[in-house]
Protein backbone atom coordinates (compact mmCIF):
# COMPACT_ATOMS: atom_id res chain seq x y z
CA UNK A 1 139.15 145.13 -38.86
CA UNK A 2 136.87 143.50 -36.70
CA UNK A 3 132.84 144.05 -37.61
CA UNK A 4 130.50 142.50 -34.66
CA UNK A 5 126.36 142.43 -34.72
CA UNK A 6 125.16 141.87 -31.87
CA UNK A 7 121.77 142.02 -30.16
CA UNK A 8 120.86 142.56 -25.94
CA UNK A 9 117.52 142.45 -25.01
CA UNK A 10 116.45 144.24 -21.73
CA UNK A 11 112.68 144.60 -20.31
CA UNK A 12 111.68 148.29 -20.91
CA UNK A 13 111.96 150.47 -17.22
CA UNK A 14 109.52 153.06 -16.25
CA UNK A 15 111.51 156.45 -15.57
CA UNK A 16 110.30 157.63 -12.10
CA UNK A 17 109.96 161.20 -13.83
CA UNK A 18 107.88 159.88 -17.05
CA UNK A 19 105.68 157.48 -15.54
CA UNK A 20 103.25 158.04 -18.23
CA UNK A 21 105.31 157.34 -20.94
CA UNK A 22 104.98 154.95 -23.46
CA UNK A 23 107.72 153.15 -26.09
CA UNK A 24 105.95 151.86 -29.30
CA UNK A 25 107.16 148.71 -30.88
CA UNK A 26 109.25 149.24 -34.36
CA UNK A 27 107.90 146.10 -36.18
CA UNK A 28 104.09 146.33 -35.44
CA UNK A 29 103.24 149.49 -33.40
CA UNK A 30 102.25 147.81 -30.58
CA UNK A 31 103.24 149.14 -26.56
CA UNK A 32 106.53 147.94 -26.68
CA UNK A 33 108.24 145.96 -23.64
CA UNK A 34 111.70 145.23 -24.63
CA UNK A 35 114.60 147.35 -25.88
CA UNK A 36 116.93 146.02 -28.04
CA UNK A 37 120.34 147.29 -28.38
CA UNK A 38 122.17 146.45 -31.40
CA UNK A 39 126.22 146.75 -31.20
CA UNK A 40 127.58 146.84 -34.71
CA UNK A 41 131.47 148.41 -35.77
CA UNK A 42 131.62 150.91 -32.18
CA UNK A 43 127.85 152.19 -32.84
CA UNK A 44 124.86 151.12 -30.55
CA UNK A 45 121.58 151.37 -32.21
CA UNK A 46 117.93 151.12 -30.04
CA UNK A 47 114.70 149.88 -30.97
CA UNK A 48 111.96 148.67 -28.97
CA UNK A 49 109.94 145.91 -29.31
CA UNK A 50 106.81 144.15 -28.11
CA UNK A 51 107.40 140.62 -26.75
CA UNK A 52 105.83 138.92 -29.77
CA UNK A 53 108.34 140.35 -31.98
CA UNK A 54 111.17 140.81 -29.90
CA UNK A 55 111.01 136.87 -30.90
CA UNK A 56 111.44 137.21 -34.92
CA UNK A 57 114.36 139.44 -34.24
CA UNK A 58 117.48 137.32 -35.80
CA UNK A 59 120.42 137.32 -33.91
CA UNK A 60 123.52 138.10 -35.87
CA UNK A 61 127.25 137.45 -34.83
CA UNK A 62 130.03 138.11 -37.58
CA UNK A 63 133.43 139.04 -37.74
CA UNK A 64 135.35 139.90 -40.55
């Protein structure tokens, strides 16, 4: 069986119904900016980040 990390990083978007709403960073707490979406074995896990440590997040590829 195949096992594949991944990571995508996409710029947070404001939802035209929440315009108020803010997304926290996971690492430091910060107003976050990006979301990353981590692929790994057919699950998709997001977290949001601030810019600052959306670049300490290690990219992973494996497969097994």
């Amino acid at each position: 069986m195949e096992r594949r990390s991944q990571v995508e990083f996409k710029p947070i978007e404001k939802d035209p119904k929440n315009k108020d709403r803010l997304y926290f960073c996971v690492a430091c707490g910060n107003i976050a900016t990006q979301t990353a979406l981590f692929k790994i074995e057919g699950a998709t896990i997001i977290e949001r980040y601030c810019d600052e440590c959306a670049k300490s997040v290690k990219v992973e590829w494996r497969y097994e």
